[in-house]
Protein backbone atom coordinates (compact mmCIF):
# COMPACT_ATOMS: atom_id res chain seq x y z
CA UNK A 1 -147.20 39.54 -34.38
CA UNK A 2 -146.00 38.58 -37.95
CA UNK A 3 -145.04 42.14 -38.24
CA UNK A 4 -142.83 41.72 -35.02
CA UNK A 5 -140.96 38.92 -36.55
CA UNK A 6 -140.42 40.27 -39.84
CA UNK A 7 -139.38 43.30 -38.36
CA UNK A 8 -136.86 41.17 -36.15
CA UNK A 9 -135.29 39.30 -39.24
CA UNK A 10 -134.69 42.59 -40.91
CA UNK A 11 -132.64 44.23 -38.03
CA UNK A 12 -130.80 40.81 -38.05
CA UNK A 13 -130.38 40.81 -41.71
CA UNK A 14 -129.15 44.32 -41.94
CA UNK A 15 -126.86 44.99 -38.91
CA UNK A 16 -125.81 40.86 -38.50
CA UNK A 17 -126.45 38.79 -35.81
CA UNK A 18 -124.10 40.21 -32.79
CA UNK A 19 -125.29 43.99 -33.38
CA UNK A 20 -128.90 42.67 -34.48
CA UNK A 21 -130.11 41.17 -31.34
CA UNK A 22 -129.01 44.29 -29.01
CA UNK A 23 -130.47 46.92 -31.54
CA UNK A 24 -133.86 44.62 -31.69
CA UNK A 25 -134.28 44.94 -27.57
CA UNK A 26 -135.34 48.51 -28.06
CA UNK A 27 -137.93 47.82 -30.98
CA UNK A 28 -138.95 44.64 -28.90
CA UNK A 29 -139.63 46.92 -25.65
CA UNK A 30 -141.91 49.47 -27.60
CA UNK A 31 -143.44 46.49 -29.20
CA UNK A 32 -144.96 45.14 -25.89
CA UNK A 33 -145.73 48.50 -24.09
CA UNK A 34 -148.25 48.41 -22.31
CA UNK A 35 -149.08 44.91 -22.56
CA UNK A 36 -149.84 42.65 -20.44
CA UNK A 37 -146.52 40.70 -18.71
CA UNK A 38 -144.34 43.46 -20.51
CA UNK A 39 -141.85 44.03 -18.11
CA UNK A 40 -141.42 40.61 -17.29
CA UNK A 41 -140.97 39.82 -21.07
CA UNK A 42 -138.34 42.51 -21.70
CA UNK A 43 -136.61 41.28 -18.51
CA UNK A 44 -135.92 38.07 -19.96
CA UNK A 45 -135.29 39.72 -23.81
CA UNK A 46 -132.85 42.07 -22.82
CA UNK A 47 -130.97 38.90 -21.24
CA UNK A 48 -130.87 36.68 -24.60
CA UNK A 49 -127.81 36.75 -26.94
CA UNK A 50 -129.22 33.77 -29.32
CA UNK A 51 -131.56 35.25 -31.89
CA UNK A 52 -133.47 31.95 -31.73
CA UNK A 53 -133.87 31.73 -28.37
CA UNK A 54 -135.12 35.51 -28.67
CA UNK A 55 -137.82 34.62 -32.03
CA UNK A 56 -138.83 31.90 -29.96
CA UNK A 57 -139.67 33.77 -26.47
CA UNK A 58 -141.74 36.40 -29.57
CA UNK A 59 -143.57 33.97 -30.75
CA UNK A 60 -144.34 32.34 -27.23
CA UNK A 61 -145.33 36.56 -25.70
CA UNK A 62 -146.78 37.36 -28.70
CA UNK A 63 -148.54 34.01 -29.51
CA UNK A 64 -150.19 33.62 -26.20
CA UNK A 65 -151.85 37.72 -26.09
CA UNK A 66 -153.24 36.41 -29.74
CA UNK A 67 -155.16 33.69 -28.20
């Protein structure tokens, strides 16, 4: 999962916030395939402009298949 949000940060970092979030929702979807609430999860990604909102619904999908 850390690798996830570092991964996140970067695409923010490089391309800026605006361009950052869309090109993440790709990355994001190959992230979870496969895993359990997936589609569900990418639903709700793909609808987030706010790159917290979006690290927080990571650490929340992510989070919860850790424990």
């Amino acid at each position: 999962s850390e690798l996830v949000y570092e991964h996140y940060d970067a695409m923010l970092e490089y391309y800026g916030t605006h361009l950052g979030v869309g090109i993440a929702r790709k990355h994001i979807s190959w992230y979870c395939t496969g895993l359990p609430g997936a589609n569900e999860f990418r639903n709700n990604i793909n609808k987030m402009n706010d790159p917290k909102q979006v690290k927080e619904a990571l650490k929340n999908y992510f989070g919860a298949l850790i424990e």
